[in-house]
PDB file of N, CA and C in Angstrom:
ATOM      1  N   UNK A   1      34.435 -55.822  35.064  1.00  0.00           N
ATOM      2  CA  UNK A   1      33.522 -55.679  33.956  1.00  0.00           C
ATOM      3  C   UNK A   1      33.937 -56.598  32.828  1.00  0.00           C
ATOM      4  N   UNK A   2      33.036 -57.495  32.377  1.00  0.00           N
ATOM      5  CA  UNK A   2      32.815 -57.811  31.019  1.00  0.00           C
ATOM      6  C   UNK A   2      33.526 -57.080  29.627  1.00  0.00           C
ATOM      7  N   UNK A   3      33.805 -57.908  28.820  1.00  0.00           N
ATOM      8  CA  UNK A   3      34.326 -57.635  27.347  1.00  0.00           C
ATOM      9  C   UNK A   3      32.647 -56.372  27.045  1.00  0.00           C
ATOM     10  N   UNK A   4      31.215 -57.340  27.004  1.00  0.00           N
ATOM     11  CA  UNK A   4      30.774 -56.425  26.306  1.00  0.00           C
ATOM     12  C   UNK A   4      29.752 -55.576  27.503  1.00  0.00           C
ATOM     13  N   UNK A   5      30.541 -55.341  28.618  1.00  0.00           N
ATOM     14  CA  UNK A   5      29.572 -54.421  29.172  1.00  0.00           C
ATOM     15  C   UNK A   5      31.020 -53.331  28.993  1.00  0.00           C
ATOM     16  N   UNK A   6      32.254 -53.363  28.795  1.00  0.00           N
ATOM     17  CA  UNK A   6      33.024 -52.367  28.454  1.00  0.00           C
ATOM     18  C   UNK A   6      32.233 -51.938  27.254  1.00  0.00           C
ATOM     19  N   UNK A   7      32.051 -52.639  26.187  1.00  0.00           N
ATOM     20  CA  UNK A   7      31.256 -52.128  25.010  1.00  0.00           C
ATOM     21  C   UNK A   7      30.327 -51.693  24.774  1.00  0.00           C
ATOM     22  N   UNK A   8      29.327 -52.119  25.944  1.00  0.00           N
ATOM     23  CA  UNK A   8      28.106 -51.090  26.070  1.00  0.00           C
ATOM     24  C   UNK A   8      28.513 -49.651  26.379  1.00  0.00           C
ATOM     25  N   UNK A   9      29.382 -49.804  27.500  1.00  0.00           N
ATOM     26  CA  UNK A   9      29.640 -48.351  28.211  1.00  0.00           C
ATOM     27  C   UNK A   9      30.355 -47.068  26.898  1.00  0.00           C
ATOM     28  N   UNK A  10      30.826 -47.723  25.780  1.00  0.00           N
ATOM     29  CA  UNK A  10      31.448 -47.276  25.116  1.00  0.00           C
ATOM     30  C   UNK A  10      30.770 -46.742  24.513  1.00  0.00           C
ATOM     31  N   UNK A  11      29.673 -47.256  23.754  1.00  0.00           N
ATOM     32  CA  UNK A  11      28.630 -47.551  22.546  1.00  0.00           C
ATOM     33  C   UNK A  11      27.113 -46.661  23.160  1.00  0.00           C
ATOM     34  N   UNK A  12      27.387 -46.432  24.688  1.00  0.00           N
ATOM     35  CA  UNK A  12      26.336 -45.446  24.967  1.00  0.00           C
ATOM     36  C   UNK A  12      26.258 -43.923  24.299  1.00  0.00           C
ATOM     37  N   UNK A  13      27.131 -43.011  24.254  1.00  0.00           N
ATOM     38  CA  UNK A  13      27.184 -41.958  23.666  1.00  0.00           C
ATOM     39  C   UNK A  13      26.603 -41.717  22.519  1.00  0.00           C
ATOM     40  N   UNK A  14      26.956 -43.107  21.246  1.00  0.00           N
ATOM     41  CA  UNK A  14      27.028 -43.019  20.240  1.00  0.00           C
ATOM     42  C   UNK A  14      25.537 -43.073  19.688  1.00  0.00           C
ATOM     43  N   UNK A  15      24.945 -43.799  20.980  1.00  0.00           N
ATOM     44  CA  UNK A  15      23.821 -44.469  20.946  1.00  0.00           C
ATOM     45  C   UNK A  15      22.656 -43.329  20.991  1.00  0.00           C
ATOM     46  N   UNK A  16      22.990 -42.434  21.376  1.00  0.00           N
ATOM     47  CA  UNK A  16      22.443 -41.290  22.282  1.00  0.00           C
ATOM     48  C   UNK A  16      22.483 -39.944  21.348  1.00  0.00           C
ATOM     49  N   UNK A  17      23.319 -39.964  20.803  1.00  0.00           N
ATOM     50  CA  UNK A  17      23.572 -39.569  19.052  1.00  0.00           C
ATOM     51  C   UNK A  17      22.648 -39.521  18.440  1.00  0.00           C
ATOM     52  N   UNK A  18      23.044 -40.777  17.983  1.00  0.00           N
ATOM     53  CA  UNK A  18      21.678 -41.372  16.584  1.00  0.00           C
ATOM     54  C   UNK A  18      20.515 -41.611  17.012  1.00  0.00           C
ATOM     55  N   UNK A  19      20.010 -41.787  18.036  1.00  0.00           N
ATOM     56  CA  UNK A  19      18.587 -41.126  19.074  1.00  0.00           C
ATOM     57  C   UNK A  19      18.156 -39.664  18.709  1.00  0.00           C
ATOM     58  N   UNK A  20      19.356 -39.240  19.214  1.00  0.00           N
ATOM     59  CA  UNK A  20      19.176 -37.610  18.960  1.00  0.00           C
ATOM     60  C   UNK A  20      18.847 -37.354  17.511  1.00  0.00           C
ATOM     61  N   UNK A  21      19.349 -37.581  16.630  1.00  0.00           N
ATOM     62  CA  UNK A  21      19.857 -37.357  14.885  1.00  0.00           C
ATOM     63  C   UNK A  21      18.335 -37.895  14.223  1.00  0.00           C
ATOM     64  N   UNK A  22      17.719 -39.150  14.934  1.00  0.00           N
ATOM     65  CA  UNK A  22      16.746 -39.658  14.376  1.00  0.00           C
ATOM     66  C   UNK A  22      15.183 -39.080  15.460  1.00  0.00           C
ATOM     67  N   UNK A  23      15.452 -38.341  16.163  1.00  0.00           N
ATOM     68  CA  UNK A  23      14.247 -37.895  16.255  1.00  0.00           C
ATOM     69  C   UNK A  23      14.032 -36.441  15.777  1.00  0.00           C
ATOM     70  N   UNK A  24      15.114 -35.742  15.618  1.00  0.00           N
ATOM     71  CA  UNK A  24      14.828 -34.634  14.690  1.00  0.00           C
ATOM     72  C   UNK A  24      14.576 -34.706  13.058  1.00  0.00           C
ATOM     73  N   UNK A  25      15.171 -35.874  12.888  1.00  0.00           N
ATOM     74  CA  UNK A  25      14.985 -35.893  10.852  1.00  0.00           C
ATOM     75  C   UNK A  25      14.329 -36.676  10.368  1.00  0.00           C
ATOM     76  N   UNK A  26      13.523 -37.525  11.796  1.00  0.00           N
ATOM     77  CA  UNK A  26      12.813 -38.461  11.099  1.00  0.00           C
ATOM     78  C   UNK A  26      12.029 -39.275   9.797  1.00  0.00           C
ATOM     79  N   UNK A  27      11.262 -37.864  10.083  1.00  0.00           N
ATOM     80  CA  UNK A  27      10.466 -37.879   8.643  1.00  0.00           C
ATOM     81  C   UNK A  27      11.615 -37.418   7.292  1.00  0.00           C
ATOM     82  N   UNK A  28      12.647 -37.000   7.304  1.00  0.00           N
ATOM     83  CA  UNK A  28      13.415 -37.098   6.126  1.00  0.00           C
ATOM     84  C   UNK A  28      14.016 -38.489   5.692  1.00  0.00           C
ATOM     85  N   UNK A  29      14.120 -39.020   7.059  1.00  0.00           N
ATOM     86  CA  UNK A  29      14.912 -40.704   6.772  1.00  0.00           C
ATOM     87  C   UNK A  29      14.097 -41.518   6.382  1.00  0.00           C
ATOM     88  N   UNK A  30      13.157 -41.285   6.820  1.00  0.00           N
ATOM     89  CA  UNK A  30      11.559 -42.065   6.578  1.00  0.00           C
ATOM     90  C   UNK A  30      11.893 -41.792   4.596  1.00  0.00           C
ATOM     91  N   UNK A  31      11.151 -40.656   4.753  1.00  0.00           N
ATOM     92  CA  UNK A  31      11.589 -40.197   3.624  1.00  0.00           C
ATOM     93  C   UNK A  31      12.384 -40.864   2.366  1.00  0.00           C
ATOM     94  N   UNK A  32      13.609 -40.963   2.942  1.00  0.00           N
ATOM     95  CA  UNK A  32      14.903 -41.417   1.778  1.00  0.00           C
ATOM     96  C   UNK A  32      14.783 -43.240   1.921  1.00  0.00           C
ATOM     97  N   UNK A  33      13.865 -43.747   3.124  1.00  0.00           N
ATOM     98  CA  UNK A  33      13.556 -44.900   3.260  1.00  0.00           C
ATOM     99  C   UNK A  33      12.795 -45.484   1.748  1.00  0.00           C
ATOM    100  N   UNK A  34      11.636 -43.958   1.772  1.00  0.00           N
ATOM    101  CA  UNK A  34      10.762 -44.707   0.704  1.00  0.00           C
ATOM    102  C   UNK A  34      11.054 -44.560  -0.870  1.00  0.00           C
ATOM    103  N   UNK A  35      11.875 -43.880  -1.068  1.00  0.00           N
ATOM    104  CA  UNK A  35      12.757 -42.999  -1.857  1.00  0.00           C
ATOM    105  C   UNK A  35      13.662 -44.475  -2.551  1.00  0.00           C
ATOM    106  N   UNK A  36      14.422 -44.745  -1.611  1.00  0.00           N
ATOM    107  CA  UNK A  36      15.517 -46.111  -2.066  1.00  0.00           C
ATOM    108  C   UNK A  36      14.466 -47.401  -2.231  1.00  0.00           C
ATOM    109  N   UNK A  37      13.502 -47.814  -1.747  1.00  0.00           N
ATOM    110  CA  UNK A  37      12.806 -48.852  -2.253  1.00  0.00           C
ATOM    111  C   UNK A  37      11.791 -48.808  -3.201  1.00  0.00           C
ATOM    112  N   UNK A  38      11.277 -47.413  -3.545  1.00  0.00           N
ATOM    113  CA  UNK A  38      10.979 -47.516  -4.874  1.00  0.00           C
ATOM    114  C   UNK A  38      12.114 -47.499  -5.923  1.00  0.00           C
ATOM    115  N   UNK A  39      13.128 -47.286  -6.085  1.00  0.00           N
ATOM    116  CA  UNK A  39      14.215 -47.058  -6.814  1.00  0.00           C
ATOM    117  C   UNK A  39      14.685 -48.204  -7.187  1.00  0.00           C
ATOM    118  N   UNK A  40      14.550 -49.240  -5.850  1.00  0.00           N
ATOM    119  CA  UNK A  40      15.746 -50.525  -6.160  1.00  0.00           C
ATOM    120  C   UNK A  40      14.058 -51.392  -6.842  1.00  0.00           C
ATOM    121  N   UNK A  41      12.804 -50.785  -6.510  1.00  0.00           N
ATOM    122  CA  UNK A  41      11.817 -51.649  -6.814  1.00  0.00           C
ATOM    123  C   UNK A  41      11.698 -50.968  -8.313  1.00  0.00           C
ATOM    124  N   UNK A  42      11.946 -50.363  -8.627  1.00  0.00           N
ATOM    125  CA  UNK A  42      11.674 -49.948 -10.117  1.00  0.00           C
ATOM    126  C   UNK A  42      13.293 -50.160 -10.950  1.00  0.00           C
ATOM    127  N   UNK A  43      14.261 -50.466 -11.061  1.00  0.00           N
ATOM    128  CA  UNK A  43      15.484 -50.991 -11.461  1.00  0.00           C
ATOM    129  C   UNK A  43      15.364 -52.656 -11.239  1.00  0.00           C
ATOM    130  N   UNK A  44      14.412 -53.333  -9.878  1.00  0.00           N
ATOM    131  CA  UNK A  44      14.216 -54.862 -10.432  1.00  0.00           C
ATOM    132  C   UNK A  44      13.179 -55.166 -10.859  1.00  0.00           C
ATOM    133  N   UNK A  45      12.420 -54.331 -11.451  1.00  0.00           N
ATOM    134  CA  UNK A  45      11.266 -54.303 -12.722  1.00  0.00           C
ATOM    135  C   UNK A  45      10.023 -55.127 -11.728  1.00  0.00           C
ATOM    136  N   UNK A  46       9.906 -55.392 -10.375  1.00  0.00           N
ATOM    137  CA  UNK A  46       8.790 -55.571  -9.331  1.00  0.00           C
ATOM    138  C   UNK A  46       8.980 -57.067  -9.142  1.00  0.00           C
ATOM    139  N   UNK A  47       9.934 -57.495  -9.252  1.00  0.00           N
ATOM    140  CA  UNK A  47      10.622 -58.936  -8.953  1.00  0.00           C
ATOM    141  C   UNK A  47      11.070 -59.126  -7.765  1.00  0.00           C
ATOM    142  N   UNK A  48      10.964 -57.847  -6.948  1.00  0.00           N
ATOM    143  CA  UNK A  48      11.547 -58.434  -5.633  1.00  0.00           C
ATOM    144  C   UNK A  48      10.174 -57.163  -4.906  1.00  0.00           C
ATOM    145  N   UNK A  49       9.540 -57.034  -5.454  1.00  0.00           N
ATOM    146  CA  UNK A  49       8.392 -55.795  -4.474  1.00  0.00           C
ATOM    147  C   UNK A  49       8.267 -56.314  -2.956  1.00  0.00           C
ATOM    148  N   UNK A  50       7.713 -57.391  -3.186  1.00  0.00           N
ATOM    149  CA  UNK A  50       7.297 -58.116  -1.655  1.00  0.00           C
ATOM    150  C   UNK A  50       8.893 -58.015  -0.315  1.00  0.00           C
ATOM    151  N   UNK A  51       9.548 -58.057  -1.114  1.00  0.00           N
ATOM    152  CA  UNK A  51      10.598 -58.274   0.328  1.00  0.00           C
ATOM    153  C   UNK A  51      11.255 -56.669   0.037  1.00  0.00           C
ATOM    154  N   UNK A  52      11.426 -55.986  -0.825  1.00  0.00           N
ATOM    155  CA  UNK A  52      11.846 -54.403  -0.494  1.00  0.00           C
ATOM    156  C   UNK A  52      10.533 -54.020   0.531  1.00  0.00           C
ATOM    157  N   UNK A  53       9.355 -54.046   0.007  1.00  0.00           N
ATOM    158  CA  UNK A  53       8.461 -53.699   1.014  1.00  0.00           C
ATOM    159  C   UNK A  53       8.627 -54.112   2.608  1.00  0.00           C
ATOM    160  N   UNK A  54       9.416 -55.196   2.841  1.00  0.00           N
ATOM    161  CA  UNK A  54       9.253 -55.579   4.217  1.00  0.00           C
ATOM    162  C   UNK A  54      10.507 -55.192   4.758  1.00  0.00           C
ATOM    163  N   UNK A  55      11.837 -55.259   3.820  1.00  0.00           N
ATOM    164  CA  UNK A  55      12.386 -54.777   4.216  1.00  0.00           C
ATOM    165  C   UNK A  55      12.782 -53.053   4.870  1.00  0.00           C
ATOM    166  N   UNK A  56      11.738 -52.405   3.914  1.00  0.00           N
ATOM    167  CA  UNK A  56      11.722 -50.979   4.060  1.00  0.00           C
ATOM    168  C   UNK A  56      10.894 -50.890   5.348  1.00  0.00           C
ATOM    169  N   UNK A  57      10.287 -51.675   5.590  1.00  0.00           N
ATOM    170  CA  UNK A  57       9.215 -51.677   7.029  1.00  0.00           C
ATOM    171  C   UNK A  57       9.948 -51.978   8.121  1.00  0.00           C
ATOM    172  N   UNK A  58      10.958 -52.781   8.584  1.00  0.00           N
ATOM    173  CA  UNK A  58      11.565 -53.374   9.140  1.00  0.00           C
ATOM    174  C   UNK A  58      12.565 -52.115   9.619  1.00  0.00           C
ATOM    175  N   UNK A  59      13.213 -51.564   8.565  1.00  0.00           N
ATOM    176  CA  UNK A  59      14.138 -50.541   8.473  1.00  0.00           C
ATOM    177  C   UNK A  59      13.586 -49.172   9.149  1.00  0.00           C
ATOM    178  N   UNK A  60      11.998 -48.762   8.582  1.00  0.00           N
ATOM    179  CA  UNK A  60      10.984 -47.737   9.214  1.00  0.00           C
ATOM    180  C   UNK A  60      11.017 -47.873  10.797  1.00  0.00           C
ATOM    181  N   UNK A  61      10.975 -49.520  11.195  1.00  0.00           N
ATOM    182  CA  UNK A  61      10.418 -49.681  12.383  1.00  0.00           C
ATOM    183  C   UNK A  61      11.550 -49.546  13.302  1.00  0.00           C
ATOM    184  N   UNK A  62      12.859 -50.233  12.836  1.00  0.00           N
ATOM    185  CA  UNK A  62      13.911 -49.375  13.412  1.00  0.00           C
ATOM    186  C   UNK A  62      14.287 -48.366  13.180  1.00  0.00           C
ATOM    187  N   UNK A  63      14.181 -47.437  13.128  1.00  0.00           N
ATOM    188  CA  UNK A  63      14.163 -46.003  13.180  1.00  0.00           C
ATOM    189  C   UNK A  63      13.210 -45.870  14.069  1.00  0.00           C
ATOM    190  N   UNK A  64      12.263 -45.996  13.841  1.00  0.00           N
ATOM    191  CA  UNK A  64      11.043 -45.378  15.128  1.00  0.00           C
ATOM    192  C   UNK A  64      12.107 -45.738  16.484  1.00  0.00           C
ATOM    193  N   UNK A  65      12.375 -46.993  16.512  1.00  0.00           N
ATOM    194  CA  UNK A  65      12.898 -47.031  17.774  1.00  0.00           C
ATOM    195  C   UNK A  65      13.884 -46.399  18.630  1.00  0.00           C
ATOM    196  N   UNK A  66      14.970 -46.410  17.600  1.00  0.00           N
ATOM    197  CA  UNK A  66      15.746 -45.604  17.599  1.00  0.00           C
ATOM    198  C   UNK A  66      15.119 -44.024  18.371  1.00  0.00           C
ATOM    199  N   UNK A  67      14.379 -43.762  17.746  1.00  0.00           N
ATOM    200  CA  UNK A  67      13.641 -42.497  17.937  1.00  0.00           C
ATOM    201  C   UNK A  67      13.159 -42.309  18.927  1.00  0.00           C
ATOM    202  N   UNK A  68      12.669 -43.222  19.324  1.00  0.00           N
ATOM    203  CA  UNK A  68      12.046 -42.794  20.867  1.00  0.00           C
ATOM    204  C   UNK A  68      13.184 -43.993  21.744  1.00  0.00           C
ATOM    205  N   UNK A  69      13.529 -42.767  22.554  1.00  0.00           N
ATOM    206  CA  UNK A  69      14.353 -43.525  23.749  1.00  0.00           C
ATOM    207  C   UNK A  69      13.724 -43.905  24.933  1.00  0.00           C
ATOM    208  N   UNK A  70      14.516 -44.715  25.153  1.00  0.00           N
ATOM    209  CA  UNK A  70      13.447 -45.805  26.217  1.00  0.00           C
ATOM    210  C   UNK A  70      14.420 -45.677  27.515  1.00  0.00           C
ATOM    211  N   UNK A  71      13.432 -45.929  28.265  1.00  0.00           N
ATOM    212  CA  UNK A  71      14.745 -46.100  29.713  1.00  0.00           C
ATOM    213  C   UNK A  71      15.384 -47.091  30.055  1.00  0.00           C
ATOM    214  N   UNK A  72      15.871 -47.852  31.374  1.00  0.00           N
ATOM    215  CA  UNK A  72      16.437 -48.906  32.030  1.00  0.00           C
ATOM    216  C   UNK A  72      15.438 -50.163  31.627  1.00  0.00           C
ATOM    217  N   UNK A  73      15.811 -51.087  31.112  1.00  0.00           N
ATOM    218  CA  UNK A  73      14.763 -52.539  31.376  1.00  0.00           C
ATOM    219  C   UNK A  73      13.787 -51.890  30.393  1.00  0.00           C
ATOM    220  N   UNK A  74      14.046 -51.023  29.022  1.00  0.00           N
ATOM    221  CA  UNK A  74      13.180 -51.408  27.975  1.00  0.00           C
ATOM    222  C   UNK A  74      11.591 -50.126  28.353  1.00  0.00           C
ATOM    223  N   UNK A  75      11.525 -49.724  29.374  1.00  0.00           N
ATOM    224  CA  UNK A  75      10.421 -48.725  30.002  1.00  0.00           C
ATOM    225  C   UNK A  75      10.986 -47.665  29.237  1.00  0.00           C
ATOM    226  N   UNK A  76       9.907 -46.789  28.971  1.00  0.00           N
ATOM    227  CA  UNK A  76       9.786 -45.152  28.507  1.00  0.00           C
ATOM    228  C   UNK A  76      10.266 -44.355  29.221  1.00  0.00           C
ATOM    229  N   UNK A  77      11.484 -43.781  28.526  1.00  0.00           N
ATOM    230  CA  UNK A  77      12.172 -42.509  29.486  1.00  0.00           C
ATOM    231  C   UNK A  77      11.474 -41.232  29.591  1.00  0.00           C
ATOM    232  N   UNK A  78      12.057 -39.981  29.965  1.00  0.00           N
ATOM    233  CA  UNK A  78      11.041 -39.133  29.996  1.00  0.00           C
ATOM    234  C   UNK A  78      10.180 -38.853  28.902  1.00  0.00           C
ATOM    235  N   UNK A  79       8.988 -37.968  29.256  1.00  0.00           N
ATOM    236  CA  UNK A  79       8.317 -37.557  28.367  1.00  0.00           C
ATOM    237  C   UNK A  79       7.310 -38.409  27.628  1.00  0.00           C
ATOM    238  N   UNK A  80       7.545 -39.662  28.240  1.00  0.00           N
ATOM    239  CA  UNK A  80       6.834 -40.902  27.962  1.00  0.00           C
ATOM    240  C   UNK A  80       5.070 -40.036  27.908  1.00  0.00           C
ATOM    241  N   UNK A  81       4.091 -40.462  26.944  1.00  0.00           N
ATOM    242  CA  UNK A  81       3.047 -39.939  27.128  1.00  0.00           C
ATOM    243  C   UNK A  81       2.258 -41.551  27.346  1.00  0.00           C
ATOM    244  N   UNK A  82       2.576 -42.621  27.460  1.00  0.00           N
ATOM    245  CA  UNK A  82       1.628 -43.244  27.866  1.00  0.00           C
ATOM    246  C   UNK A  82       0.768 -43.200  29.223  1.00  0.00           C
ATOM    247  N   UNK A  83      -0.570 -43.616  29.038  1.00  0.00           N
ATOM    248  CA  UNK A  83      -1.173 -43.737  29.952  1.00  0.00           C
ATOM    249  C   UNK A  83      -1.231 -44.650  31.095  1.00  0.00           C
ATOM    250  N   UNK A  84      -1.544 -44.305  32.544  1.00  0.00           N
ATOM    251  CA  UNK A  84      -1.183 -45.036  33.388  1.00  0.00           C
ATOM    252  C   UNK A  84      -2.278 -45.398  34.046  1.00  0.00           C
ATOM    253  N   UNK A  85      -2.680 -46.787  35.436  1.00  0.00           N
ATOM    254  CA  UNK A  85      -3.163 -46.630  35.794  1.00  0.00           C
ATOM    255  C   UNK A  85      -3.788 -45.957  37.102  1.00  0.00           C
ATOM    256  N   UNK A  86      -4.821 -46.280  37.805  1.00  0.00           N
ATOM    257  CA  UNK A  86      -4.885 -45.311  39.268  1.00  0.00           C
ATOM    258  C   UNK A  86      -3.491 -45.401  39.981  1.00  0.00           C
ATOM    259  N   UNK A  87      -3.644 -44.080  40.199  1.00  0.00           N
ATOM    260  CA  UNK A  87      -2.708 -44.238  41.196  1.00  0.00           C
ATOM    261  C   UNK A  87      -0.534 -44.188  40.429  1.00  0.00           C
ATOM    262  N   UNK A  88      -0.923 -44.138  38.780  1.00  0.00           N
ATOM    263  CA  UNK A  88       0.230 -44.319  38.330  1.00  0.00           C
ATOM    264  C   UNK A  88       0.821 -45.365  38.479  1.00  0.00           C
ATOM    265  N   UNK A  89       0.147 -46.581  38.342  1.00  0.00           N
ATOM    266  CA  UNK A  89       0.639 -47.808  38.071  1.00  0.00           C
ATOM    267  C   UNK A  89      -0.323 -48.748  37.015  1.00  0.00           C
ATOM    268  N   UNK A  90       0.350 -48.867  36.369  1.00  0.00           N
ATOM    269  CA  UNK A  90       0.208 -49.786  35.309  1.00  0.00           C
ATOM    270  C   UNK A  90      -0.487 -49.606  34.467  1.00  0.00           C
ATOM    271  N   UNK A  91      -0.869 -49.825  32.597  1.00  0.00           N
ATOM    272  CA  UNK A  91      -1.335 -49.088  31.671  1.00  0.00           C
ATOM    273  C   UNK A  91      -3.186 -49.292  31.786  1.00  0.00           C
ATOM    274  N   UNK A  92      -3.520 -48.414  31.118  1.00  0.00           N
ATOM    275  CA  UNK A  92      -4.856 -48.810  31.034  1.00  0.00           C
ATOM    276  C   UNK A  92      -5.141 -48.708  29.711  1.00  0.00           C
ATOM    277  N   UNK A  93      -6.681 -48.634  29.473  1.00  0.00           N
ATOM    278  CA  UNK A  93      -6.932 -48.668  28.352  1.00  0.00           C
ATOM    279  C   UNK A  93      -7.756 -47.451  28.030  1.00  0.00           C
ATOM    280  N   UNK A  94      -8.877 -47.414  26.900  1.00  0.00           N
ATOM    281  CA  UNK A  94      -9.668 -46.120  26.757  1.00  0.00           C
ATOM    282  C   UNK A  94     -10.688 -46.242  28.019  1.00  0.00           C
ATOM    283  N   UNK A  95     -10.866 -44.926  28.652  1.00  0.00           N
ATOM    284  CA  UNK A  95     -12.181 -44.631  29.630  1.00  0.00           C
ATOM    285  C   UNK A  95     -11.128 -44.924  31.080  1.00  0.00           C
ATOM    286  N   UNK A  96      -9.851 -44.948  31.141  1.00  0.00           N
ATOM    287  CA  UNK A  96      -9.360 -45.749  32.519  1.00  0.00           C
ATOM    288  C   UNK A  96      -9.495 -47.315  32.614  1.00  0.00           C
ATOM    289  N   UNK A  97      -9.969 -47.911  32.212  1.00  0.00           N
ATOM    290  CA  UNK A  97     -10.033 -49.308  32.482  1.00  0.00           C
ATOM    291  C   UNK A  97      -8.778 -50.069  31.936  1.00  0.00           C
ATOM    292  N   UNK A  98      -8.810 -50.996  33.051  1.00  0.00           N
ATOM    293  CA  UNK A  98      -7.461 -51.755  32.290  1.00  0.00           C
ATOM    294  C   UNK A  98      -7.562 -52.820  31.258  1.00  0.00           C
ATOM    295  N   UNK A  99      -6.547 -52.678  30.418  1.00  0.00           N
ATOM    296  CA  UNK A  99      -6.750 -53.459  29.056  1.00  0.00           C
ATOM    297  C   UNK A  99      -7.228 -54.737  29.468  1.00  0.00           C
ATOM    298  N   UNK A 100      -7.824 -55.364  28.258  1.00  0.00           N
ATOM    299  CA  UNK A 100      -8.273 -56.999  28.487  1.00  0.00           C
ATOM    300  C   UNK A 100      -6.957 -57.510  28.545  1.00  0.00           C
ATOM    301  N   UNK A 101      -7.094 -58.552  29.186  1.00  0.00           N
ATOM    302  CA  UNK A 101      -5.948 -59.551  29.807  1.00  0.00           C
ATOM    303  C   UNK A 101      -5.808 -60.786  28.884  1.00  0.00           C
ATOM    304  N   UNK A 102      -4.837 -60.987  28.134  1.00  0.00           N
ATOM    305  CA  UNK A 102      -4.453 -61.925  27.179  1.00  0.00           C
ATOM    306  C   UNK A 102      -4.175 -63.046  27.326  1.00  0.00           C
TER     307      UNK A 102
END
């Protein structure tokens, strides 16, 4: 094994943690998210609004992730509610049909 697949193996638990920690308090972290960027946006008198805003989004969006755990290769672990197609393969869209193709 690798320097950082020892470090993955290590860093799994921890990982699995703050998964755990952030899907129960979500909405409080969310919370103290919006809490600290109005704060630091009202102490720099709206001189920096545009990038606290993105940064607080950025920060929101990791957390979501955090939050929902994903499986092997980035796929939805259990409990996944996305929709599938016939047969349980591959996503669709509204009505069953499969999404337009990009």
């Amino acid at each position: 094994m690798g320097l950082l697949d020892n470090l993955k193996a290590k860093l799994a638990p921890a990982k699995d943690k703050v998964s755990d920690l952030a899907q129960q308090h979500g909405d409080k972290i969310q919370s103290g998210i919006d809490k600290a960027a109005k704060t630091v946006d009202e102490r720099t008198k709206g001189k920096y609004s545009e990038k606290i805003q993105t940064g607080s989004g950025k920060a929101k969006g990791a957390m979501d992730r955090l939050a929902h755990k994903e499986g092997p290769e980035g796929t939805a672990g259990p409990g996944d509610t996305g929709t599938t197609g016939p047969g349980g393969i591959g996503p669709t869209g509204p009505g069953g049909t499969p999404p337009p193709a990009s």
